[in-house]
N, C-alpha and C. Protein backbone atom coordinates (compact mmCIF):
# COMPACT_ATOMS: atom_id res chain seq x y z
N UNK A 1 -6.09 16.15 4.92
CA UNK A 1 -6.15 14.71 4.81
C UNK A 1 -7.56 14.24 4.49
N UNK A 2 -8.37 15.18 4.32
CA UNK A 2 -10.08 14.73 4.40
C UNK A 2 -10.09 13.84 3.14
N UNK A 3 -8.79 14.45 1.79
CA UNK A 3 -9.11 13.58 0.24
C UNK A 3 -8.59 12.17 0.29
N UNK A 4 -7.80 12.11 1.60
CA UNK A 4 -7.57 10.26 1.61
C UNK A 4 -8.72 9.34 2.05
N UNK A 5 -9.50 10.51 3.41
CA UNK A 5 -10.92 9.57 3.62
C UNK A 5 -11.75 9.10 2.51
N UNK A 6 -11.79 10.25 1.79
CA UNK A 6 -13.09 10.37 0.71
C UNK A 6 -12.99 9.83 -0.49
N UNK A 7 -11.67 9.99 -0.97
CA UNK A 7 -11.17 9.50 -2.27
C UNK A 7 -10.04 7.95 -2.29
N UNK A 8 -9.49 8.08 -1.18
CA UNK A 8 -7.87 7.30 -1.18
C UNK A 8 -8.85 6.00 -1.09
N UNK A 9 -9.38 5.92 0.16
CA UNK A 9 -9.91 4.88 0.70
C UNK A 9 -10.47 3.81 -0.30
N UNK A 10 -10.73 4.45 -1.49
CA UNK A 10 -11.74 3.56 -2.58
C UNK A 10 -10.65 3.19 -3.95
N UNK A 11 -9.15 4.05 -3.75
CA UNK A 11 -8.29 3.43 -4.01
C UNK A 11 -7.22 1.87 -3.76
N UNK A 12 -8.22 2.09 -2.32
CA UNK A 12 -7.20 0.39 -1.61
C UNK A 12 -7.23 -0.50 -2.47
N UNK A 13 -9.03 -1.30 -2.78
CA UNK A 13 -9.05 -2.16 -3.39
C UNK A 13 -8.79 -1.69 -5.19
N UNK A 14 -8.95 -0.50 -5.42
CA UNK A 14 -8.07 -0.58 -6.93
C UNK A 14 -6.89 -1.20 -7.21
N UNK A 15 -5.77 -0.96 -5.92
CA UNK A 15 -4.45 -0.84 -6.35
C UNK A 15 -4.53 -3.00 -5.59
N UNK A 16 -5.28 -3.19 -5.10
CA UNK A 16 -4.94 -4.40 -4.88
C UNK A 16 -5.82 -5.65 -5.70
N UNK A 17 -6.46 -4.36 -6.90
CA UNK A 17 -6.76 -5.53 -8.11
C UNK A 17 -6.07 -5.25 -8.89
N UNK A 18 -5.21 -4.44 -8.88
CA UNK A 18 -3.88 -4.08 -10.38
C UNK A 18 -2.91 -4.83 -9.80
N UNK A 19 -2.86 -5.13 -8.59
CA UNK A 19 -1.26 -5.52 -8.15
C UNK A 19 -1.34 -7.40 -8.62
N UNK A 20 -2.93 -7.77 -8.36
CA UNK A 20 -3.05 -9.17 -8.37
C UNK A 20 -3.25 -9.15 -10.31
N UNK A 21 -3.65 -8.37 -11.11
CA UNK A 21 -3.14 -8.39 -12.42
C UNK A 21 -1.67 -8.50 -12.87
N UNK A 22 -1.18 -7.78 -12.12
CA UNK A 22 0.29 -7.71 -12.31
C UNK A 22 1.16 -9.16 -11.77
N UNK A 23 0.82 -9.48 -10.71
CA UNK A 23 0.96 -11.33 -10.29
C UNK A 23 0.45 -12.32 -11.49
N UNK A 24 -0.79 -12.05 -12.02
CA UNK A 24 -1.36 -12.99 -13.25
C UNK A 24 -0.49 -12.73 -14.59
N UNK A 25 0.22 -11.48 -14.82
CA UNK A 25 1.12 -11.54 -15.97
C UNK A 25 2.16 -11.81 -15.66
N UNK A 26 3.24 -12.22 -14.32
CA UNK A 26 4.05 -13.01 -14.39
C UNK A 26 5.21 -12.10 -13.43
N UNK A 27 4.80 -10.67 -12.53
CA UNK A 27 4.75 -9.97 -11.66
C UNK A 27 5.56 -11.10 -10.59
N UNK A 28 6.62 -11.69 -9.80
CA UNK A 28 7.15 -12.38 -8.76
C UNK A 28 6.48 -11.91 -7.50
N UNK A 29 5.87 -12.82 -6.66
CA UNK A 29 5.38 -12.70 -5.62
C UNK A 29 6.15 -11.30 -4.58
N UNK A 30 7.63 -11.56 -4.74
CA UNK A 30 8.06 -10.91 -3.51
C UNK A 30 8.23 -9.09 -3.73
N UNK A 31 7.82 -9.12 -5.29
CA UNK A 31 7.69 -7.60 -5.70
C UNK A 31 6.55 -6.74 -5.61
N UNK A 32 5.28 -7.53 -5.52
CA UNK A 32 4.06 -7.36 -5.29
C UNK A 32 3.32 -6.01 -4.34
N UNK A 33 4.49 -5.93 -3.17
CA UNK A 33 4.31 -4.82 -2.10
C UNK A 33 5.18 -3.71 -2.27
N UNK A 34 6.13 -3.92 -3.11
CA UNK A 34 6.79 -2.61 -4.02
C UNK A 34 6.05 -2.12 -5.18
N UNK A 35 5.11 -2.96 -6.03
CA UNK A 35 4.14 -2.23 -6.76
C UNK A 35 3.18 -1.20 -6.65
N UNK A 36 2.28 -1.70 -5.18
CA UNK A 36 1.50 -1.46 -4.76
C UNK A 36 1.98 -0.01 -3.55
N UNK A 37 3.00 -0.06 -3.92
CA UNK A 37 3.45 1.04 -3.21
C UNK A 37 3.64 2.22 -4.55
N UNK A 38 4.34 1.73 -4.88
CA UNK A 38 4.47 2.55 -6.40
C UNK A 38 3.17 3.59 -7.08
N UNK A 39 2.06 2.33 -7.14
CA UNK A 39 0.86 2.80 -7.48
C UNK A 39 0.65 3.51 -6.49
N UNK A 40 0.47 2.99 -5.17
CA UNK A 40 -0.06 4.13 -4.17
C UNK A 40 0.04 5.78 -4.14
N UNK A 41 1.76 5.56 -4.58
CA UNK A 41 2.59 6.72 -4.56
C UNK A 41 1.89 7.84 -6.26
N UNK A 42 1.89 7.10 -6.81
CA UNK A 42 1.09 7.22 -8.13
C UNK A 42 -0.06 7.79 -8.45
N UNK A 43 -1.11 7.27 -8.00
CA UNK A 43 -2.18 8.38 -7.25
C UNK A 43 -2.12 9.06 -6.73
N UNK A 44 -1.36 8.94 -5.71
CA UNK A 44 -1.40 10.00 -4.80
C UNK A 44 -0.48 11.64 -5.65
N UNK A 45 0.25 11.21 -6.13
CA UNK A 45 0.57 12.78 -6.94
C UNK A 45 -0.05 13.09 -7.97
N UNK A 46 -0.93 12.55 -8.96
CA UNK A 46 -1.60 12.02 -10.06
C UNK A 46 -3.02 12.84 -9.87
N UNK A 47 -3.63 12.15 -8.63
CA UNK A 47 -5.07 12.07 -8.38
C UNK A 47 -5.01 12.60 -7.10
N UNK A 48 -4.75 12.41 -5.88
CA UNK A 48 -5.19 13.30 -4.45
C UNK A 48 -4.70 14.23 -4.33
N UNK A 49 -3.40 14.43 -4.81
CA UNK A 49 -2.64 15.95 -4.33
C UNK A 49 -1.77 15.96 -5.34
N UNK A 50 -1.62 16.60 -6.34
CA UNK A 50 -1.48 17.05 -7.42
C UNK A 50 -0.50 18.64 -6.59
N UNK A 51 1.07 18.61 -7.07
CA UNK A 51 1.62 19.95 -6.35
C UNK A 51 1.74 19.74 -5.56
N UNK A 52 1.49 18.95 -4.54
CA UNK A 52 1.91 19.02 -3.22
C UNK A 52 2.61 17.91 -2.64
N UNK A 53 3.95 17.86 -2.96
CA UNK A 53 4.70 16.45 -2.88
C UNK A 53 4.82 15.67 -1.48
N UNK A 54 4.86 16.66 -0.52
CA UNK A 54 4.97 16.15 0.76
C UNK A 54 3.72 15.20 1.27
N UNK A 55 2.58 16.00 0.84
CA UNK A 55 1.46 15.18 1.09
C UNK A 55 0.95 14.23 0.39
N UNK A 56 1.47 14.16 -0.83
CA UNK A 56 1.68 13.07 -2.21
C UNK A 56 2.09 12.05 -1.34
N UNK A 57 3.63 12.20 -1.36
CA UNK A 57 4.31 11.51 -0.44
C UNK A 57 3.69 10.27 0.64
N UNK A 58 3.35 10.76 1.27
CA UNK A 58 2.20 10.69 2.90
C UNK A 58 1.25 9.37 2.47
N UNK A 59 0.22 10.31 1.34
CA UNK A 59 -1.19 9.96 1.25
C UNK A 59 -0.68 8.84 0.57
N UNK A 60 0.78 8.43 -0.44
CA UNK A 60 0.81 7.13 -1.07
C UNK A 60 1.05 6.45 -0.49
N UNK A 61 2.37 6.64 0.56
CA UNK A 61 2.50 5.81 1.34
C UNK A 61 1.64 4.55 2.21
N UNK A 62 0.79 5.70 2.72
CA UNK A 62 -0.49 4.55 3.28
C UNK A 62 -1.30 4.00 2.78
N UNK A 63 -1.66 4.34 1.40
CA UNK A 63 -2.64 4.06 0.12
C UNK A 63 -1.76 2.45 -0.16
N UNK A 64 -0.60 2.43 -0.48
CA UNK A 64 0.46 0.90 -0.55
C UNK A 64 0.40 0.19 0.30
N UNK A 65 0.88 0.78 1.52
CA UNK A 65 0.75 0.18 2.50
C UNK A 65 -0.52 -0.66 2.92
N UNK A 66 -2.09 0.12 2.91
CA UNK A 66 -3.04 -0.39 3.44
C UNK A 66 -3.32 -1.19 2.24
N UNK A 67 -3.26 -1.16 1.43
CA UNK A 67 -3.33 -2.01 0.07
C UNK A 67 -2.81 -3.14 0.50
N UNK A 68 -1.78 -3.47 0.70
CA UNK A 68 -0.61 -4.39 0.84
C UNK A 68 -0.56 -5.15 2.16
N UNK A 69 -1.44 -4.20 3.31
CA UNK A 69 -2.01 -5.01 4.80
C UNK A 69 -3.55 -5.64 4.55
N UNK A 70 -4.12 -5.06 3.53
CA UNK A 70 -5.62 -5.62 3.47
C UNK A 70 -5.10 -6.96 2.64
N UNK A 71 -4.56 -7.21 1.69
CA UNK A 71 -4.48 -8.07 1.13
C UNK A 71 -3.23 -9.14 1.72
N UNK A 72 -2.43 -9.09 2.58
CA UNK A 72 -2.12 -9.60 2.94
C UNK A 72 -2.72 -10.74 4.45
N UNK A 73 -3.67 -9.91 4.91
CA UNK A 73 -4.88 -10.15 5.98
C UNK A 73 -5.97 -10.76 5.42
N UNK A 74 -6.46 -10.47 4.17
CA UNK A 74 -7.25 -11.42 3.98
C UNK A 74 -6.94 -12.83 3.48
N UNK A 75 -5.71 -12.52 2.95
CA UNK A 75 -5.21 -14.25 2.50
C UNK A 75 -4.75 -14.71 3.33
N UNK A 76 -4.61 -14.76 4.32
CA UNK A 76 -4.28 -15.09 5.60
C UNK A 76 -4.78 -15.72 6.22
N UNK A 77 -6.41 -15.09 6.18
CA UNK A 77 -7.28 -15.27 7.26
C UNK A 77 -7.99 -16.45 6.59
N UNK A 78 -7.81 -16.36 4.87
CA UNK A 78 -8.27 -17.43 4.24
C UNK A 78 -7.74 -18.54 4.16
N UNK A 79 -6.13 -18.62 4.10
CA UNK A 79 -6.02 -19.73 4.11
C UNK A 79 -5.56 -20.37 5.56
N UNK A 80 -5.99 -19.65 6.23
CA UNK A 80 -5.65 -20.78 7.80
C UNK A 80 -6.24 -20.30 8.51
N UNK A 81 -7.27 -21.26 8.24
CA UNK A 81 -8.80 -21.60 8.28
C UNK A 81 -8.99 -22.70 9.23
């Protein structure tokens, strides 16, 4: 798991400036956290673990997920204020 510290982590905010591209071309709000899962999942067999599906698996999962909790937390926190 050391390539999610080192590598994944600097994926969060990638996948949660492609997901808000994907909202600006016309992307529906409520699909937004199925993208970002997608991508997660995407890298993660692509780029962190390449062959190794289980941990593909894993490492996308939370790569979407934390994508999809950071950006949901910060607009949050922004707009109720």
């Amino acid at each position: 798991m050391d390539q999610l510290t080192t590598y994944g982590i600097a994926l969060v905010p990638v996948i949660i400036g492609l997901a808000e591209l994907l909202k600006r071309f016309g992307l529906p709000n409520r699909l937004v956290p199925l993208a970002a899962m997608a991508m997660g999942l995407f890298f993660s067999f692509f780029y962190l673990a390449p062959g190794e599906p289980k941990r593909a698996i894993l490492m996308g999962m939370v790569l979407g997920l934390s994508a999809v909790g950071l950006f949901s937390g910060t607009k949050n926190t922004i707009l109720n204020r």
